[in-house]
Protein backbone atom coordinates (compact mmCIF):
# COMPACT_ATOMS: atom_id res chain seq x y z
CA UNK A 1 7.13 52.16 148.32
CA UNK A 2 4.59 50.16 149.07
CA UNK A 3 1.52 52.13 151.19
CA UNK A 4 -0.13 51.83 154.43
CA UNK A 5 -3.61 50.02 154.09
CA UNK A 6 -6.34 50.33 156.80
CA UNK A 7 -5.54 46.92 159.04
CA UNK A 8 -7.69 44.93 158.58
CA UNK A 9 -11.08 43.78 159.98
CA UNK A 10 -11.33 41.28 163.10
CA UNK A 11 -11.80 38.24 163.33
CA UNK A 12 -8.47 37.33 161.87
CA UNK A 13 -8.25 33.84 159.50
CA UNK A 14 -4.93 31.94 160.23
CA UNK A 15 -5.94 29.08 157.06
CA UNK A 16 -2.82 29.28 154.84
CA UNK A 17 -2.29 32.20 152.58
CA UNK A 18 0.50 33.69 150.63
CA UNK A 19 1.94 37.40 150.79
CA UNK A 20 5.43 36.81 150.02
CA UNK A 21 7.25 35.48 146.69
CA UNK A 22 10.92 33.55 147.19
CA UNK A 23 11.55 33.28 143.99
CA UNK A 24 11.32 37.08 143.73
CA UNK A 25 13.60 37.70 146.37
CA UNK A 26 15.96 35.87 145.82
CA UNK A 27 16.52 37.05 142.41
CA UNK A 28 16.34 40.72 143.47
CA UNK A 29 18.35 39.99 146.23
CA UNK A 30 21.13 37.75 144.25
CA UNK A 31 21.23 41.11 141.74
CA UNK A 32 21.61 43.81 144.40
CA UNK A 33 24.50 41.46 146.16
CA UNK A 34 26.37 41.32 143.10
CA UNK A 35 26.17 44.89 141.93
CA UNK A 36 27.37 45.89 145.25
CA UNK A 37 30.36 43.43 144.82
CA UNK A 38 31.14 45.26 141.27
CA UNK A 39 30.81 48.64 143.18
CA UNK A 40 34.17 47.25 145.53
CA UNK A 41 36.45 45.89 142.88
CA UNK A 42 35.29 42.30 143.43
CA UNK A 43 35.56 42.27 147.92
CA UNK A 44 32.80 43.06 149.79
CA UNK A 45 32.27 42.26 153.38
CA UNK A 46 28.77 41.91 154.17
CA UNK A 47 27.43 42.06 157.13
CA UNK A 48 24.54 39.64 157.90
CA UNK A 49 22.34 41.14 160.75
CA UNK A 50 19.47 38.14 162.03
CA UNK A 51 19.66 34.53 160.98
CA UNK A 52 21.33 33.24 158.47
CA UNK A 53 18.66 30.33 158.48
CA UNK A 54 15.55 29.27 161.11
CA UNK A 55 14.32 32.62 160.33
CA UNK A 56 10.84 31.74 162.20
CA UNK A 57 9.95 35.66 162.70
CA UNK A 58 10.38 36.73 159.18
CA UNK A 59 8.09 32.97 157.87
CA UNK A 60 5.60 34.36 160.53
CA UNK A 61 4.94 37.88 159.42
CA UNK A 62 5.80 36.93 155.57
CA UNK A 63 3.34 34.71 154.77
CA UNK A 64 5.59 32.64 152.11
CA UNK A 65 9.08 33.37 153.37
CA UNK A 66 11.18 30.37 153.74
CA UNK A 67 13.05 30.03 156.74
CA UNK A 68 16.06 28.86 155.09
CA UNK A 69 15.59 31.51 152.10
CA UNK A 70 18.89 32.96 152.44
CA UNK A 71 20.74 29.79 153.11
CA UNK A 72 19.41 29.31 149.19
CA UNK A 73 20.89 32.74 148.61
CA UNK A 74 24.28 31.73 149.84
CA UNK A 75 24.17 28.66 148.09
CA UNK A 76 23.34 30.14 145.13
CA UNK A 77 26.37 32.62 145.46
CA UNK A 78 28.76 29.67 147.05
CA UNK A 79 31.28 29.91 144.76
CA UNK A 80 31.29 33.39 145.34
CA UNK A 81 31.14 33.37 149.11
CA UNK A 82 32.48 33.22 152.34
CA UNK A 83 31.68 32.95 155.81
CA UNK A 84 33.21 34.10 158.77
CA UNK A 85 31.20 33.73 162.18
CA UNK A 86 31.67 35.92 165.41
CA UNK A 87 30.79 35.26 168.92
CA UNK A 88 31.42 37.63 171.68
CA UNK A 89 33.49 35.99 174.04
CA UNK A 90 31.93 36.92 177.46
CA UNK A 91 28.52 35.42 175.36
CA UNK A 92 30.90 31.93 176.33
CA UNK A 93 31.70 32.96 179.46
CA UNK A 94 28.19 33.50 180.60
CA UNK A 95 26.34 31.11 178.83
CA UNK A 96 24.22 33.54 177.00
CA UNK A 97 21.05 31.65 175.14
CA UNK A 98 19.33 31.49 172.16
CA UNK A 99 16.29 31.98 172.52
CA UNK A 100 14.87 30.35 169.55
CA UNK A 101 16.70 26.68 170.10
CA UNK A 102 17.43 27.49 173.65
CA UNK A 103 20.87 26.77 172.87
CA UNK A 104 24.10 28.44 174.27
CA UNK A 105 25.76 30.95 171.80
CA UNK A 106 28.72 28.72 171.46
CA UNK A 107 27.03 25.54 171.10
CA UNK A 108 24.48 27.90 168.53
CA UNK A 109 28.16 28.34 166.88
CA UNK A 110 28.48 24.71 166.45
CA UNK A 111 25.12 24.36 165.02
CA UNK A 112 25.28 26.58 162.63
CA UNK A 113 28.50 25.25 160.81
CA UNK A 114 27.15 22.13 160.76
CA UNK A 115 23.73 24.07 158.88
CA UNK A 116 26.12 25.93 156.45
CA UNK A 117 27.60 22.47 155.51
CA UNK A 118 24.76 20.76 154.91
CA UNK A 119 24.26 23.53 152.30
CA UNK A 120 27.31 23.08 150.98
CA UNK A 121 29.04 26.57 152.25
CA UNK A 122 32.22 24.70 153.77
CA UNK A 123 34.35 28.12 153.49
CA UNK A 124 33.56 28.68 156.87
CA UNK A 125 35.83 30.50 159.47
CA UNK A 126 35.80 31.66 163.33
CA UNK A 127 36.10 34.53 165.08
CA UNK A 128 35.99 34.97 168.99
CA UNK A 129 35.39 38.98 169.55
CA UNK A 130 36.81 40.99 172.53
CA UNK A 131 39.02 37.56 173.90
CA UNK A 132 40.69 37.94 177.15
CA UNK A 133 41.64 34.38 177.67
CA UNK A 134 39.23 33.46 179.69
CA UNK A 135 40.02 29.65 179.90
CA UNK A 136 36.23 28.30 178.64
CA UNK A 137 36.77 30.04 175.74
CA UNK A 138 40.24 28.53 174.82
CA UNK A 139 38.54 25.33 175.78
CA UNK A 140 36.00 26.34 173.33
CA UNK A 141 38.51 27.75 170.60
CA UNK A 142 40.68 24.48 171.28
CA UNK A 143 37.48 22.01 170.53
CA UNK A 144 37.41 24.09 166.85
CA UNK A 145 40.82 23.81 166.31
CA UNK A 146 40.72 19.92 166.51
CA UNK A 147 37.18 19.58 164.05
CA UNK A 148 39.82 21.93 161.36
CA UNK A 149 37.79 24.88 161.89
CA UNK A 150 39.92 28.36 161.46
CA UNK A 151 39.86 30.30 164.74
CA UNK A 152 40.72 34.10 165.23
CA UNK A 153 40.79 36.38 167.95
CA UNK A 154 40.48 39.84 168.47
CA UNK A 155 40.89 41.79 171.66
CA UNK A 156 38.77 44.66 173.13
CA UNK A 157 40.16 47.85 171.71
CA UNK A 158 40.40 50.83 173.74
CA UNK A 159 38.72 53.78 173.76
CA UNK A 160 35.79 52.16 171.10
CA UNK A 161 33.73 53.44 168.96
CA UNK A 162 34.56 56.46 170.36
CA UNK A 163 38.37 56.98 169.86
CA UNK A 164 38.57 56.97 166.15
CA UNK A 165 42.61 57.96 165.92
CA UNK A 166 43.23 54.84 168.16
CA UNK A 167 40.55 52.41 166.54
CA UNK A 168 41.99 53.03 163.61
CA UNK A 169 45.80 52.85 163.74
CA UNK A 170 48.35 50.05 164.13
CA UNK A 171 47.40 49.73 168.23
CA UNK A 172 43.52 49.29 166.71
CA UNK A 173 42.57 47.23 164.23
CA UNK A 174 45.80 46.89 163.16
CA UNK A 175 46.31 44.52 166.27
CA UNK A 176 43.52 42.19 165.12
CA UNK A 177 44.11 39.16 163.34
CA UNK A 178 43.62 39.56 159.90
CA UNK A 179 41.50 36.91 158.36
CA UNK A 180 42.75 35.58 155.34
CA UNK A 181 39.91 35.37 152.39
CA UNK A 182 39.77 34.22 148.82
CA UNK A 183 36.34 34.80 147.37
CA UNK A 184 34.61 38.14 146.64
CA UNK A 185 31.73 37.87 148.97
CA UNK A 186 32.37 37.50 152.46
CA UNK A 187 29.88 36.89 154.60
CA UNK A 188 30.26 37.98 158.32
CA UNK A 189 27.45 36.45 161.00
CA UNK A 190 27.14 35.29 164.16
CA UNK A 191 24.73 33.39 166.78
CA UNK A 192 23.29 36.58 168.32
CA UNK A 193 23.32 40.12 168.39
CA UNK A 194 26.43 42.29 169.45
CA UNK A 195 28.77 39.36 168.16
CA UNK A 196 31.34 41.73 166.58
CA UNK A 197 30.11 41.69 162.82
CA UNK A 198 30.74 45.08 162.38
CA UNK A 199 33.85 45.35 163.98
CA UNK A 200 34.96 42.36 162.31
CA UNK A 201 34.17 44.14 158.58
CA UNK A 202 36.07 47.05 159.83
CA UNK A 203 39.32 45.33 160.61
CA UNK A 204 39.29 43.75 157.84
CA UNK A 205 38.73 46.63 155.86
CA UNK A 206 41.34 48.22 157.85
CA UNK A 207 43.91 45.48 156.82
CA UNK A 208 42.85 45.58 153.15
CA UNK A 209 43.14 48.95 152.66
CA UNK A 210 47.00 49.30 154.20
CA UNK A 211 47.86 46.15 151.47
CA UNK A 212 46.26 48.25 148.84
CA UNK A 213 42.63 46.21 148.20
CA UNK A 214 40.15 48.74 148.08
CA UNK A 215 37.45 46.28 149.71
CA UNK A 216 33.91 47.37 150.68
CA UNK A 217 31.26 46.70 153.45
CA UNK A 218 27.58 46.35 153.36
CA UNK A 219 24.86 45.40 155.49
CA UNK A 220 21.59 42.69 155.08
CA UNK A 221 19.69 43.41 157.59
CA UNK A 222 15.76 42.25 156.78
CA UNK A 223 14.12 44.58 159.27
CA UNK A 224 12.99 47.09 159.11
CA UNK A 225 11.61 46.78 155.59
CA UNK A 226 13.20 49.91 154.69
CA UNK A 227 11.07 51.23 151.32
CA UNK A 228 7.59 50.34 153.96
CA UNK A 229 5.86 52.91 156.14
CA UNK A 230 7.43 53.62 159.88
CA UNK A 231 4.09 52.63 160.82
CA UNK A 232 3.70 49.51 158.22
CA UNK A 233 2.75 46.47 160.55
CA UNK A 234 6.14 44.52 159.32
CA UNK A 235 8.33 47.32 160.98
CA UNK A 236 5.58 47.81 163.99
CA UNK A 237 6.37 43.90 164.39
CA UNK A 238 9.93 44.02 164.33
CA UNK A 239 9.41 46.94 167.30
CA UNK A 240 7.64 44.01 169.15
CA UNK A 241 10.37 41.32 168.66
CA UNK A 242 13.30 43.87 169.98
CA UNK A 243 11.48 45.48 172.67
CA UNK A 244 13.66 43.72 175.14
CA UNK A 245 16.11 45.61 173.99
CA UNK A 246 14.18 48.77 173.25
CA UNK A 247 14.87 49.30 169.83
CA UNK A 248 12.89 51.21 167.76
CA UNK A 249 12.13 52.38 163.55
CA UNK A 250 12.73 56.01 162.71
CA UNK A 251 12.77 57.58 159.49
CA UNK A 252 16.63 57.89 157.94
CA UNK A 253 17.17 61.24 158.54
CA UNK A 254 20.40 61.05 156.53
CA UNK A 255 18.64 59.58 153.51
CA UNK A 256 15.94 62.60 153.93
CA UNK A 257 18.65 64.93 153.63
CA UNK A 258 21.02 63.66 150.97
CA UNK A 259 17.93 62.18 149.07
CA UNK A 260 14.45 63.83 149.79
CA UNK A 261 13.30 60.45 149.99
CA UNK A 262 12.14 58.74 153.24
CA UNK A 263 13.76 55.64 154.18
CA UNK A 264 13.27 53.38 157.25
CA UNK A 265 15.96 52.60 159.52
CA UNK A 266 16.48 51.49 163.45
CA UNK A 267 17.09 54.03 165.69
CA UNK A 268 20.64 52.08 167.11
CA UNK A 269 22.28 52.02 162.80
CA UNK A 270 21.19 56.02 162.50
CA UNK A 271 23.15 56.98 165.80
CA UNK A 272 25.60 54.78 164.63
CA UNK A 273 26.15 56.00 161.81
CA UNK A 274 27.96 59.72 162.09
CA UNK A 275 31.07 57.45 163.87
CA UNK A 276 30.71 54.68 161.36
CA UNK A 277 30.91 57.37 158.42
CA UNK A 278 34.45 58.59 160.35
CA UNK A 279 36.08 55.54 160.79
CA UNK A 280 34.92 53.95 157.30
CA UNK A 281 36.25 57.86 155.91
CA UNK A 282 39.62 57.45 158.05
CA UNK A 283 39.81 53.99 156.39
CA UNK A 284 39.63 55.09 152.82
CA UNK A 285 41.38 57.97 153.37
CA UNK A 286 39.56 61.11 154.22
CA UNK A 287 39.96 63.02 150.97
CA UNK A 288 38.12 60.23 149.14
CA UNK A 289 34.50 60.52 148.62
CA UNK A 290 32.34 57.50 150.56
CA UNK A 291 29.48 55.48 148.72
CA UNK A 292 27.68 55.65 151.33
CA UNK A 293 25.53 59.02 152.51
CA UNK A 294 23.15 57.34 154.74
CA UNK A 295 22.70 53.99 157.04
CA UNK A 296 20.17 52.99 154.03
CA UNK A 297 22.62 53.19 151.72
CA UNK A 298 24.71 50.64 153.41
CA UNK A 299 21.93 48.08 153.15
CA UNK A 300 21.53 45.53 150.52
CA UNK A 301 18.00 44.24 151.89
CA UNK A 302 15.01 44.00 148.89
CA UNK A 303 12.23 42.32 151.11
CA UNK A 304 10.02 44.99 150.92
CA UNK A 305 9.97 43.83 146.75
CA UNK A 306 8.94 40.69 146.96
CA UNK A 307 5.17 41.51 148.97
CA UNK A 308 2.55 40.18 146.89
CA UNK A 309 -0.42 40.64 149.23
CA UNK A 310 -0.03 43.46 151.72
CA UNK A 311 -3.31 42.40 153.25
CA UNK A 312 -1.83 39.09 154.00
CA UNK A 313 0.99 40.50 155.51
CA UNK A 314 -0.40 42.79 157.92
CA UNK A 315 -3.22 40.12 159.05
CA UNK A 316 0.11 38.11 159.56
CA UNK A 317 1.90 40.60 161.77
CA UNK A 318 -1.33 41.86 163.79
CA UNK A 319 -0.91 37.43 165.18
CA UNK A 320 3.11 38.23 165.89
CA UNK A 321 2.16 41.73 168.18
CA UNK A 322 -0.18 39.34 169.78
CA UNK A 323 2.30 36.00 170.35
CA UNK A 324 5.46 38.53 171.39
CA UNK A 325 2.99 39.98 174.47
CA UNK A 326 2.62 36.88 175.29
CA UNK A 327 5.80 35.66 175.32
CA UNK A 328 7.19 38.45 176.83
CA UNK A 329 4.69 38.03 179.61
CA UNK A 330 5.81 34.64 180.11
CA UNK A 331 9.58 35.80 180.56
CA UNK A 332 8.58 38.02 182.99
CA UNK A 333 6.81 35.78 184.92
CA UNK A 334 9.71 33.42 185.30
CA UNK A 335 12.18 36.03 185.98
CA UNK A 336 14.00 36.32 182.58
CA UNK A 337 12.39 39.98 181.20
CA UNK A 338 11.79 43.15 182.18
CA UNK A 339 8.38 44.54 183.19
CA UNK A 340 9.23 47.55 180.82
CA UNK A 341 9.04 45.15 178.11
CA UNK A 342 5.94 43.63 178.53
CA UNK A 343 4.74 47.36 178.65
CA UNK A 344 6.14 48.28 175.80
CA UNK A 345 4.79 45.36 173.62
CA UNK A 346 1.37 45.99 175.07
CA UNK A 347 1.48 49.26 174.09
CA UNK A 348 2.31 48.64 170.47
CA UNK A 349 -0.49 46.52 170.36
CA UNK A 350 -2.47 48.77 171.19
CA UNK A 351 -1.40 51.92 168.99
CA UNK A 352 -2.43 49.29 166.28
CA UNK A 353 -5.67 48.41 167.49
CA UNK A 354 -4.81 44.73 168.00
CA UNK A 355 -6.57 42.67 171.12
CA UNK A 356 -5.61 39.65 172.72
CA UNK A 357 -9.18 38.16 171.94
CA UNK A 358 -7.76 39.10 168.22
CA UNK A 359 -5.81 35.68 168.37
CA UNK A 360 -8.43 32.63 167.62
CA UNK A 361 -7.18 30.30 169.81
CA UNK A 362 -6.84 32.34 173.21
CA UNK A 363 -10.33 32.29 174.45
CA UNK A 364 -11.17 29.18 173.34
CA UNK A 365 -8.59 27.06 176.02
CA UNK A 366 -9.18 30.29 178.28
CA UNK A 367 -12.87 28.74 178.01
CA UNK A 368 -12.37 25.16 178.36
CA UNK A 369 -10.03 25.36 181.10
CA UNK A 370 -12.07 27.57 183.24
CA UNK A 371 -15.34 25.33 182.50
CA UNK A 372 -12.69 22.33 183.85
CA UNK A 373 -11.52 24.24 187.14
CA UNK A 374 -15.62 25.20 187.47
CA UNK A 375 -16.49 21.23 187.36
CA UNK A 376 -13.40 20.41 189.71
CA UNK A 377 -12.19 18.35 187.21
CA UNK A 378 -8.21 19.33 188.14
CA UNK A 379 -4.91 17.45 187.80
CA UNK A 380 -3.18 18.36 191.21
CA UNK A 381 -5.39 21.44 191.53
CA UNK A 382 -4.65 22.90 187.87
CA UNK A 383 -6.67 23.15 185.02
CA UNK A 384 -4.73 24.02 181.88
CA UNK A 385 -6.51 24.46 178.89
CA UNK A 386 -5.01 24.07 175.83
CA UNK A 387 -6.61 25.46 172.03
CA UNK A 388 -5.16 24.53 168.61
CA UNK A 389 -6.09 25.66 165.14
CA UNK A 390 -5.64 23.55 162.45
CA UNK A 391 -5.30 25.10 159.03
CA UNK A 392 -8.90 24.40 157.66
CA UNK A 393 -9.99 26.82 160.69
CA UNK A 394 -11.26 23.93 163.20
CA UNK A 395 -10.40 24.67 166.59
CA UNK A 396 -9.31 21.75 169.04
CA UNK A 397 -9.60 22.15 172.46
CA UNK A 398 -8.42 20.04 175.61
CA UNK A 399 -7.15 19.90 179.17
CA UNK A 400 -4.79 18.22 181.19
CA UNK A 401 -5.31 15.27 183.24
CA UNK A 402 -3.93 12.12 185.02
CA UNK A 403 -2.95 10.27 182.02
CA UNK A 404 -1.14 13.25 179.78
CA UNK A 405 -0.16 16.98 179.64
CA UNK A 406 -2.34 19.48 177.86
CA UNK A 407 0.39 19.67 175.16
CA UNK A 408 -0.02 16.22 174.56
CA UNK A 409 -3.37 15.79 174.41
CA UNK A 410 -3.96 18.45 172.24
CA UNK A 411 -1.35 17.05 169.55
CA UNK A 412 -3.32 13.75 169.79
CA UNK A 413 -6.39 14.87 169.28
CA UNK A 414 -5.77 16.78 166.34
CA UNK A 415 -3.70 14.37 164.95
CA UNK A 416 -7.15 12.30 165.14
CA UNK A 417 -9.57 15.13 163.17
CA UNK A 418 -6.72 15.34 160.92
CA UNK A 419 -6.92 11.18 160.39
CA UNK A 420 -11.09 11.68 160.45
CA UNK A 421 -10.98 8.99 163.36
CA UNK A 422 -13.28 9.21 166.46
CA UNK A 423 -12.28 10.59 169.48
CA UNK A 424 -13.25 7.11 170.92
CA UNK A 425 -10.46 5.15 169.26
CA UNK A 426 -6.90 4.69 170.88
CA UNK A 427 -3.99 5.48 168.73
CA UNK A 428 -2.07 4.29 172.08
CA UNK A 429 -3.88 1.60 174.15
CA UNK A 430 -4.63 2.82 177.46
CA UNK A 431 -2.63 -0.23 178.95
CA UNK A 432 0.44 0.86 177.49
CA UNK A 433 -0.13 4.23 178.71
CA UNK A 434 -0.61 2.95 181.93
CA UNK A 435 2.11 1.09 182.05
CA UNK A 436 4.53 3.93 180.90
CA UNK A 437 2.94 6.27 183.74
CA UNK A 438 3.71 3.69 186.32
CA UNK A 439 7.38 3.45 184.74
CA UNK A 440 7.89 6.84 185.28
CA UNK A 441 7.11 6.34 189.06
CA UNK A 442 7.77 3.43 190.12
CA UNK A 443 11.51 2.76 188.25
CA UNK A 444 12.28 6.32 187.43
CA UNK A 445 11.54 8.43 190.62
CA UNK A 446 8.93 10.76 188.72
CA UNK A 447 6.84 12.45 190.64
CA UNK A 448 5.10 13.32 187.53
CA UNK A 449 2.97 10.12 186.11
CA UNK A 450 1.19 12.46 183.17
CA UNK A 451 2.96 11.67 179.98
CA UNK A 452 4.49 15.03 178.24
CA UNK A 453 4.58 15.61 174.21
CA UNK A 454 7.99 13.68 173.80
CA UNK A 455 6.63 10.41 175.48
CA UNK A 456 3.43 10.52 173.75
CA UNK A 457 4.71 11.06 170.74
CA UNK A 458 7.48 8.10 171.33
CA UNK A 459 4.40 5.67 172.22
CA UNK A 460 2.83 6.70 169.36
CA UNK A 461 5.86 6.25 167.11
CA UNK A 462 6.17 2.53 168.62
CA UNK A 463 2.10 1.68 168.61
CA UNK A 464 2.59 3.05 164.76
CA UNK A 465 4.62 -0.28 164.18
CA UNK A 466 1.38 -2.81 164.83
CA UNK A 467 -1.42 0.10 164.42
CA UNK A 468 -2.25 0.88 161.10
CA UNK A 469 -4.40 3.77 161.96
CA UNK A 470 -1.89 5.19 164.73
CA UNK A 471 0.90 4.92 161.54
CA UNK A 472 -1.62 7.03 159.53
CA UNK A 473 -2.23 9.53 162.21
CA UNK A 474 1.89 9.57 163.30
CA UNK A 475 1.68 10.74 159.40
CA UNK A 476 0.25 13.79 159.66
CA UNK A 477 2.05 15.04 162.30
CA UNK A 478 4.05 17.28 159.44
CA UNK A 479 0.81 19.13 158.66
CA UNK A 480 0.92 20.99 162.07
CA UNK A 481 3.80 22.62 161.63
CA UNK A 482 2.36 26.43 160.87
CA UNK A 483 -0.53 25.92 163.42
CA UNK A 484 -1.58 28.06 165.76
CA UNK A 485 -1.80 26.93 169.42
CA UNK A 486 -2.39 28.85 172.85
CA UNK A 487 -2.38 27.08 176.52
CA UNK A 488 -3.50 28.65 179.50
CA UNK A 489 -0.55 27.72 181.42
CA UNK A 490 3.43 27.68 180.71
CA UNK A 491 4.53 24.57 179.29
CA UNK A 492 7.30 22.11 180.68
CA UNK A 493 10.54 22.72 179.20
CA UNK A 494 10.14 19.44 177.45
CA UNK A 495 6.72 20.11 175.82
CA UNK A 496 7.79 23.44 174.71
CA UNK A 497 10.76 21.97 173.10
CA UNK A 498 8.80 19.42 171.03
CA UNK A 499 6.03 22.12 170.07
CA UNK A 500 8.97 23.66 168.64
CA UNK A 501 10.21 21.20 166.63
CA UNK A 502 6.61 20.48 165.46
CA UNK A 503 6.34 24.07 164.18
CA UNK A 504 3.54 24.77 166.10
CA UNK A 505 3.13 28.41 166.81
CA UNK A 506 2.51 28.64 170.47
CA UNK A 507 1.61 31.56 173.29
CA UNK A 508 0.36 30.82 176.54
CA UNK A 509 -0.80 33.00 179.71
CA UNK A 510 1.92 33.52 182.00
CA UNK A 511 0.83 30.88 184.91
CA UNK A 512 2.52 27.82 185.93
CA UNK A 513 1.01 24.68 185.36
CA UNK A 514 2.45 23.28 188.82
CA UNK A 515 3.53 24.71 192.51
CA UNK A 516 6.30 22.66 192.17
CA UNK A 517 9.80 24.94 191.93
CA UNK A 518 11.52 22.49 189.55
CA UNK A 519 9.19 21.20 187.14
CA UNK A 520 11.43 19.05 184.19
């Protein structure tokens, strides 16, 4: 178990270090999978809690964690694996979002089929949880069917979690749709959380067992870190990312007791887990012993292995506490969270000593954009500042005005330090920028003549074809992607899109950057 280390001292450095080995994990991870296979005669269903790829949080507080690490994993195991994906069906019904893409959850379904493909996992199946034909989802089902995707459905079943003789009986799971498999490892995901993965495993476990396959479940979930401190800034982190939902680490008290070890867990899998043990015991039959004493021991997650520089890590996590108050003050603002949650991720910041000044970028745009309001110098009456660090430490700094958003500026202007151009020299002539602004209004109704991040970045791509230096600066757009950036306002839709697609890292204080109700 790897110990708690005194955080470390402000100011924080965001240049580009390394506290987390791939190629580690995935070879301790590829073992554990594996031996846990062996354990259930060759048919395990594992349950994959979080991404399966895009796994942004984990590359933020991991230094060196690939997004797409356990898309590698799979692929590695492909010939091995499975996939079956849930989504809840009311998630259809009400449009639920992701926040990450802001996606829907079924178009986040559709997405990530096409992801697994592209890394060759093709052995991919569907499953809508607690149907009830509503008639979007058999719209939805219906537009699988025809692409030759396999679709299941499963009803709500009475009386769950809590009526164990029911769940698991022939009017239970034995009313779901079993889900036909070939390969030893099946993989069971979903867009979001509360998709039905563990239900899923169950029922199928359910419909093994009465055929006589003595199948198995486990779960890969990557946080917690379970062999790290409660208090380790990884799991203090993960606290941060789920506090709209209020979950929160504990210490297994199951694995304490069978084990005299101490084990970290979420407080949702250890209450959980009493009913869990019953059904999985009712499964197997009760006079059989389980595998499994404690929620721990279900896991097959060896992240906590593969941290090379705890240091690293913790400066890492100390940024995330500070970028999830921030975000979660922005959802407030607009309506979406709680003001419990922004409460609750202040207050974790501070039982770990961590400021908002503690992010580098913050008071710098705080600083310009005030200095911008003080000189009057205001695009319809609001002065958003806007700070971004590039990886060699420099700080760029800008505001909005008349000709572009803060957003875009900001990208422009670094991608000119990054070139080692002047400020003075146009990588987009102002005429064309002129003309583009006047576009907007004159043939496209816009009441907005500023350019956002996607049109700059469009002129740019076009200017690139007769501008040598704008082609050399459109160039090094890739080497933002890991930056960290901070505005003083809330973004348009649009810019925030495009930031995200950059990689850029960005928070922002929770004011709008117009009066306007609608703002595109």
């Amino acid at each position: 178990m790897i110990k708690q280390k005194p955080s470390p001292k402000k100011k924080i450095s965001f240049k580009t270090k390394v506290g987390f080995d791939n190629e580690k994990y995935l070879a301790e991870q590829t073992k554990e999978i594996l031996e846990r296979v062996k354990q259930f005669n060759n048919k395990l269903y594992l349950e994959f809690g979080g991404k399966l790829g895009y796994d942004f949080h984990a590359e933020r507080v991991l230094p060196g964690y690939h997004p797409h690490v356990k898309l590698r994993l799979l692929q590695k195991l492909k010939d091995k694996t499975e996939i079956i994906l849930c989504i809840y069906a009311n998630d259809i019904v009400t449009g639920r979002v992701r926040g990450d893409f802001g996606i829907t959850y079924d178009f986040a379904t559709l997405k990530l089929i096409d992801d697994l493909k592209e890394w060759g996992l093709d052995k991919v199946s569907v499953v809508v949880t607690r149907f009830k034909d509503e008639p979007v989802v058999i719209k939805f089902i219906n537009k699988l069917k025809k692409r030759k995707i396999k679709v299941y459905t499963h009803r709500e079943i009475k009386g769950y979690p809590i009526d164990i003789d029911h769940i698991v009986s022939k009017d239970g799971y034995g009313k779901n749709c079993y889900i036909p498999t070939e390969r030893p490892i099946v993989v069971v995901n979903g867009p979001g959380a509360n998709s039905g993965k563990l239900a899923t495993c169950l029922s199928q476990l359910y419909h093994d067992h009465k055929k006589g396959k003595k199948s198995g479940y486990a779960k890969f979930e990557t946080f917690p870190i379970w062999n790290l401190p409660l208090k380790h800034l990884v799991n203090e982190a993960y606290e941060s990312s789920t506090a709209d939902i209020a979950d929160y680490n504990v210490i297994d008290p199951f694995h304490l007791k069978a084990y005299n070890k101490v084990a970290i867990n979420y407080n949702r899998d250890v209450d959980a887990f009493p009913i869990l043990k019953r059904i999985l015991e009712r499964i197997v039959g009760e006079n059989k012993k389980l595998p499994y004493q404690s929620p721990t021991d279900m896991g097959v997650n060896r992240a906590g292995f593969a941290i090379t520089n705890d240091k690293i890590i913790q400066q890492a996590c100390q940024q995330e506490l500070v970028r999830r108050y921030f975000r979660y003050s922005c959802e407030y603002a607009t309506g979406i969270e709680k003001q419990e949650t922004v409460e609750l991720a202040k207050k974790i910041m501070e039982e770990n000593d961590v400021k908002i000044e503690d992010r580098n970028v913050v008071a710098p745009a705080r600083k310009i954009g005030k200095e911008e309001f003080d000189k009057g110098n205001m695009h319809k009456g609001i002065s958003c500042g806007a700070a971004l660090e590039l990886k060699n430490g420099e700080i760029i700094t800008v505001v909005n005005s008349k000709v572009m958003h803060a957003a875009s500026a900001v990208v422009i202007k670094a991608l000119k330090s990054l070139t080692k151009i002047s400020e003075k020299i146009d990588l987009i002539s102002a005429d064309v920028l002129k003309n583009i602004s006047q576009a907007k209004k004159d043939i496209l109704n816009s009441g907005a003549m500023s350019l956002d991040l996607n049109e700059i970045l469009i002129a740019l791509i076009i200017s690139s074809n007769t501008n040598p230096t704008a082609k050399h600066a459109l160039e090094k757009l890739k080497e933002l992607k890991g930056c960290e950036m901070h505005m003083t306002h809330i973004p348009t839709p649009g810019d925030d899109k495009v930031l995200k697609k950059i990689g850029i890292n960005l928070t922002c204080d929770p004011h709008f950057s117009s009066s306007n109700l609608f703002v595109a």
